[in-house]
N, C-alpha and C. Protein backbone atom coordinates (compact mmCIF):
# COMPACT_ATOMS: atom_id res chain seq x y z
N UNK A 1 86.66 135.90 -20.51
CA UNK A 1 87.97 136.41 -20.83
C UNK A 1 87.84 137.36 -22.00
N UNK A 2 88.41 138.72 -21.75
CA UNK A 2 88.32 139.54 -22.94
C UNK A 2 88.87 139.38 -24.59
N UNK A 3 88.62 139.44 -25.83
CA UNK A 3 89.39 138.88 -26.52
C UNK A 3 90.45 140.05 -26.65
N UNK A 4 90.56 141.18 -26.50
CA UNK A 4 91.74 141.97 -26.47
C UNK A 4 92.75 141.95 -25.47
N UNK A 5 92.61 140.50 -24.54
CA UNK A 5 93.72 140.63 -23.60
C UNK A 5 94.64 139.75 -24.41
N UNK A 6 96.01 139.93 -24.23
CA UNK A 6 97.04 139.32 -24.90
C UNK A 6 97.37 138.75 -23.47
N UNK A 7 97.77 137.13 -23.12
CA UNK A 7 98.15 136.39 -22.30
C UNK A 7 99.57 135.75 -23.10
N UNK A 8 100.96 135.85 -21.99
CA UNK A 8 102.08 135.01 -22.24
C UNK A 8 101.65 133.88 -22.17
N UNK A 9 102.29 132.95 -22.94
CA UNK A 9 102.18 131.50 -22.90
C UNK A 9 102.29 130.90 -21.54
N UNK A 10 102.94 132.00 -20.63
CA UNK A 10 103.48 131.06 -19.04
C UNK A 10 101.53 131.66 -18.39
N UNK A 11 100.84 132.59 -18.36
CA UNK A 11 100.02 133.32 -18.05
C UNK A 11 98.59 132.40 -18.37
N UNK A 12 99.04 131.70 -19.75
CA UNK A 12 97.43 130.37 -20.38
C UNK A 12 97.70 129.07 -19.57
N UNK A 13 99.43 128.88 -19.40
CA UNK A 13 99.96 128.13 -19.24
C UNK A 13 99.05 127.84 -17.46
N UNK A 14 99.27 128.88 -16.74
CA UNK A 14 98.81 129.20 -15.56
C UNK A 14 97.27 129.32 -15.29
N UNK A 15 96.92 130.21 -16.51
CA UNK A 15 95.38 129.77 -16.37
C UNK A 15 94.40 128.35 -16.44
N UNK A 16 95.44 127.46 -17.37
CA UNK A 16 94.90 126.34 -17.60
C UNK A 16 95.32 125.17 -16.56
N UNK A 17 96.71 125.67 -15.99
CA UNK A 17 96.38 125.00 -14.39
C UNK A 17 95.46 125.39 -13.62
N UNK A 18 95.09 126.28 -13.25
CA UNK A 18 93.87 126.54 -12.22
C UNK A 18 93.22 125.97 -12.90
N UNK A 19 92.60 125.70 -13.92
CA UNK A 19 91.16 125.38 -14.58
C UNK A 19 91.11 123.71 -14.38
N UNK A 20 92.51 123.53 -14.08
CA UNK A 20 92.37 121.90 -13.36
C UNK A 20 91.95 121.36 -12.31
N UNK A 21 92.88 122.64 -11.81
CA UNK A 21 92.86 122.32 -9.85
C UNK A 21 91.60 122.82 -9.55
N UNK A 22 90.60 123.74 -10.47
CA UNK A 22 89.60 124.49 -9.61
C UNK A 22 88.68 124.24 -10.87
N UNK A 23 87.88 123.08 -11.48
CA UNK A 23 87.19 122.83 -12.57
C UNK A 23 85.94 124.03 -12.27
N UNK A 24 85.61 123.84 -11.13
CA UNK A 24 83.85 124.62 -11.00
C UNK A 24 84.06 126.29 -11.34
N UNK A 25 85.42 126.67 -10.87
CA UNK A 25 85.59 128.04 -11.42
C UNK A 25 86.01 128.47 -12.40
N UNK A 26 86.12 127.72 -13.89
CA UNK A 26 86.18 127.93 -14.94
C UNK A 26 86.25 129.46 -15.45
N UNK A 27 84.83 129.06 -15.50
CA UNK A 27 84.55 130.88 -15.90
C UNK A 27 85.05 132.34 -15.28
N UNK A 28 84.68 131.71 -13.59
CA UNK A 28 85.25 132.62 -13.22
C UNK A 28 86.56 133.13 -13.55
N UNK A 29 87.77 132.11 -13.51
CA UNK A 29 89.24 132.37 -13.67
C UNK A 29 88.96 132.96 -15.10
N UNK A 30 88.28 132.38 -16.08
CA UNK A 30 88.48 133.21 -17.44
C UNK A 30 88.24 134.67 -17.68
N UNK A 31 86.94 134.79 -16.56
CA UNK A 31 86.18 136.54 -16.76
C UNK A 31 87.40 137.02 -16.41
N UNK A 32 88.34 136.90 -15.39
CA UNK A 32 88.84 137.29 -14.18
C UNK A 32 90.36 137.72 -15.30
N UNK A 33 90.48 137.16 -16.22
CA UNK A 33 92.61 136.75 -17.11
C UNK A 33 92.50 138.25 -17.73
N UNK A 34 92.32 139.29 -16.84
CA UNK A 34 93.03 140.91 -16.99
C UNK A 34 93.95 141.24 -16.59
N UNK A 35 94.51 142.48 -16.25
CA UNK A 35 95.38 142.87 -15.61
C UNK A 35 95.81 142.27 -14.48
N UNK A 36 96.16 142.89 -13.44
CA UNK A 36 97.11 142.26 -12.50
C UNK A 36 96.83 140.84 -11.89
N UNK A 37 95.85 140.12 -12.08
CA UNK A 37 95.60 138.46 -12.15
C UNK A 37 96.77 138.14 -13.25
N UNK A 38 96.71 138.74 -14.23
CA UNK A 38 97.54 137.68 -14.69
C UNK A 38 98.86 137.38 -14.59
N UNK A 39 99.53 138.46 -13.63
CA UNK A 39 100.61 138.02 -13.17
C UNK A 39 100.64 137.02 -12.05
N UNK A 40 99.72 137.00 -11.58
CA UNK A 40 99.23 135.75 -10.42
C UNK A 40 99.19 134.03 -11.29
N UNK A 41 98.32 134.28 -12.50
CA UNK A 41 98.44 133.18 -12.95
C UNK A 41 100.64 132.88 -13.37
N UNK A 42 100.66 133.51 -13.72
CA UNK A 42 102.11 133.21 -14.78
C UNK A 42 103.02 132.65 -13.10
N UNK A 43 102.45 133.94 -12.47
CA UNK A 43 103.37 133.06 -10.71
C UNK A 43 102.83 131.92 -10.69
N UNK A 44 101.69 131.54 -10.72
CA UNK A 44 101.03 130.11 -10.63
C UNK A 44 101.90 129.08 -11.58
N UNK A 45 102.08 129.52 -12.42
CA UNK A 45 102.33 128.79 -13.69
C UNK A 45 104.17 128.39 -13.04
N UNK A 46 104.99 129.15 -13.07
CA UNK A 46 106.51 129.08 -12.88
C UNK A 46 106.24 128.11 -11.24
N UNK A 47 105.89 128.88 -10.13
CA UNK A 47 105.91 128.08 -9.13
C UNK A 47 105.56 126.67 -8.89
N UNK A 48 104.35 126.14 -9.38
CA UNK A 48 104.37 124.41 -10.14
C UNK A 48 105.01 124.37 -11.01
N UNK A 49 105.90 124.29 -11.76
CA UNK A 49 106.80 123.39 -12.64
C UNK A 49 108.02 123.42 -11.73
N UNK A 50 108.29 124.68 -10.76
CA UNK A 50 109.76 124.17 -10.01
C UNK A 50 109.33 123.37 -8.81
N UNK A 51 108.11 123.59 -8.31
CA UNK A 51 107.85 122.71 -7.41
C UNK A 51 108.09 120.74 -8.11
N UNK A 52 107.46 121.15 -9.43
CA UNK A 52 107.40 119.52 -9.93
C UNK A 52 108.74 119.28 -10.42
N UNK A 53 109.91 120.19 -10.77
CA UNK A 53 110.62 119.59 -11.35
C UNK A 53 111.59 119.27 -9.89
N UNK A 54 111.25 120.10 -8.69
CA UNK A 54 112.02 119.60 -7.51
C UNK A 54 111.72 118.27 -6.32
N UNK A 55 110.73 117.96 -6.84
CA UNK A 55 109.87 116.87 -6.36
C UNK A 55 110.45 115.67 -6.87
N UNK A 56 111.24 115.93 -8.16
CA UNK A 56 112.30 114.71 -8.92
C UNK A 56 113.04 114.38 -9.11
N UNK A 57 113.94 115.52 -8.18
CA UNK A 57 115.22 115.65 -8.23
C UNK A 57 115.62 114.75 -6.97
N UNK A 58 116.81 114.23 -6.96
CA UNK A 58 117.19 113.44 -5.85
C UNK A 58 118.20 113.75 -4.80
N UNK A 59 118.47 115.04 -5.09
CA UNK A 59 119.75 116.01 -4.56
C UNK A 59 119.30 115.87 -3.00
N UNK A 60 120.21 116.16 -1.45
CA UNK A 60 119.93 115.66 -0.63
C UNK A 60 118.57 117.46 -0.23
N UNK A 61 118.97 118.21 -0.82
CA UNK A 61 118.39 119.71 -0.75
C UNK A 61 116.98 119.36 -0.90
N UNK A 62 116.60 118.55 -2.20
CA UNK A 62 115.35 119.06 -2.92
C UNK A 62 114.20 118.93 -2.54
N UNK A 63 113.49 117.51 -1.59
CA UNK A 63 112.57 118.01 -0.50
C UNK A 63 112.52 119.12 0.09
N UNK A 64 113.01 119.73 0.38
CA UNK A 64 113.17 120.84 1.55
C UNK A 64 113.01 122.01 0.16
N UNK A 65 113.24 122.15 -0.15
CA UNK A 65 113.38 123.27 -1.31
C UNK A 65 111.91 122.99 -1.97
N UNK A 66 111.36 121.49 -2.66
CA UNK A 66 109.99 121.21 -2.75
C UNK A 66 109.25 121.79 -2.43
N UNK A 67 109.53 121.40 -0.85
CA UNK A 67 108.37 122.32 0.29
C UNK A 67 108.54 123.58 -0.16
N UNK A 68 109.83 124.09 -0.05
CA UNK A 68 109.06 125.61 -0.25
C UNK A 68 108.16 126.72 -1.75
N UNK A 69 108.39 125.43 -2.57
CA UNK A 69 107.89 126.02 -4.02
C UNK A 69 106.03 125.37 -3.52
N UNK A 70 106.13 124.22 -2.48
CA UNK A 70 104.66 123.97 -2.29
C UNK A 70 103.83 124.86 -1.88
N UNK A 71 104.50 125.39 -0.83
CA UNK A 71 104.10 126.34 0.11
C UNK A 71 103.46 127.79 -0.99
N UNK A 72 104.89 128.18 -1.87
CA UNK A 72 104.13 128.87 -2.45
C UNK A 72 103.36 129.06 -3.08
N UNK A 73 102.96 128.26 -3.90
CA UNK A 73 101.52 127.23 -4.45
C UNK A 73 100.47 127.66 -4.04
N UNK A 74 100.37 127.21 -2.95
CA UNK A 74 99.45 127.15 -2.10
C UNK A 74 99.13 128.64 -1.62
N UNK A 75 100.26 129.74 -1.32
CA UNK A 75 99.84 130.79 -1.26
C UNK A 75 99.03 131.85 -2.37
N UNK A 76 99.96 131.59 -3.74
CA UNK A 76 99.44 131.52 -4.67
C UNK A 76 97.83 131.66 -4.85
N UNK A 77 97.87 130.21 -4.72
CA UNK A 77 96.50 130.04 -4.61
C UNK A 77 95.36 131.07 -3.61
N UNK A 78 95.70 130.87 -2.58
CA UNK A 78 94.92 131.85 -1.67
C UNK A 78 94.65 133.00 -2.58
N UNK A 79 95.71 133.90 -3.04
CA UNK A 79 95.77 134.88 -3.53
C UNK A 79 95.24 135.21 -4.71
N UNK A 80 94.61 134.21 -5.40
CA UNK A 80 93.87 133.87 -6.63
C UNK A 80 92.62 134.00 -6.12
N UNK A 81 92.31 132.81 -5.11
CA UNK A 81 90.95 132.74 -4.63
C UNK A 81 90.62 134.44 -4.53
N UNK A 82 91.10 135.10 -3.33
CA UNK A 82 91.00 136.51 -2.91
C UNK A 82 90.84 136.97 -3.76
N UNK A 83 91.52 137.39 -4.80
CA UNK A 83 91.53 138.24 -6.11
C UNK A 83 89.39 137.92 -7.02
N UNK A 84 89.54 137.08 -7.07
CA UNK A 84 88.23 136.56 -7.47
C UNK A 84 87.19 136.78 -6.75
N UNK A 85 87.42 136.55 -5.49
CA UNK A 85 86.60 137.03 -4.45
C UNK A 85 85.96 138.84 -4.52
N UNK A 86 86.58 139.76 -4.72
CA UNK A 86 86.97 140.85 -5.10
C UNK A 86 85.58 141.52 -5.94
């Protein structure tokens, strides 16, 4: 990770989820926290917390709404992997 990149708190916030979900790519995600990744992370970052905060909600909606913050997650993700791939 460069030290002249400036990361939002939602952007570390995001990087340091992947660095959970994906321990072996550490480094990679760190070389990688430049430009347009890091709007991928900060999407990473916002899309799990509404996924988790809808996962707790008991409203008759919020499964269904869950799913779709999962879904994006998960696309997310793809789109991380790809980017790295790169």
């Amino acid at each position: 990770m460069s030290a002249a990149v400036a990361m939002t708190p939602q952007q570390k916030s995001g990087l340091a989820r992947l660095i959970l979900r994906w321990p072996k790519r550490r480094g990679e995600l760190e070389r990688a926290a430049e430009g347009s990744i890091l709007d991928l992370y900060e999407s990473y970052e916002l899309a799990s917390l509404a996924y988790i905060q809808w996962t707790q909600k008991t409203e008759p909606a919020a499964a269904a709404i869950a799913d779709d913050y999962r879904r994006i997650v998960i696309e997310l993700e793809q789109e991380i992997a790809a980017a790295l791939a790169e």
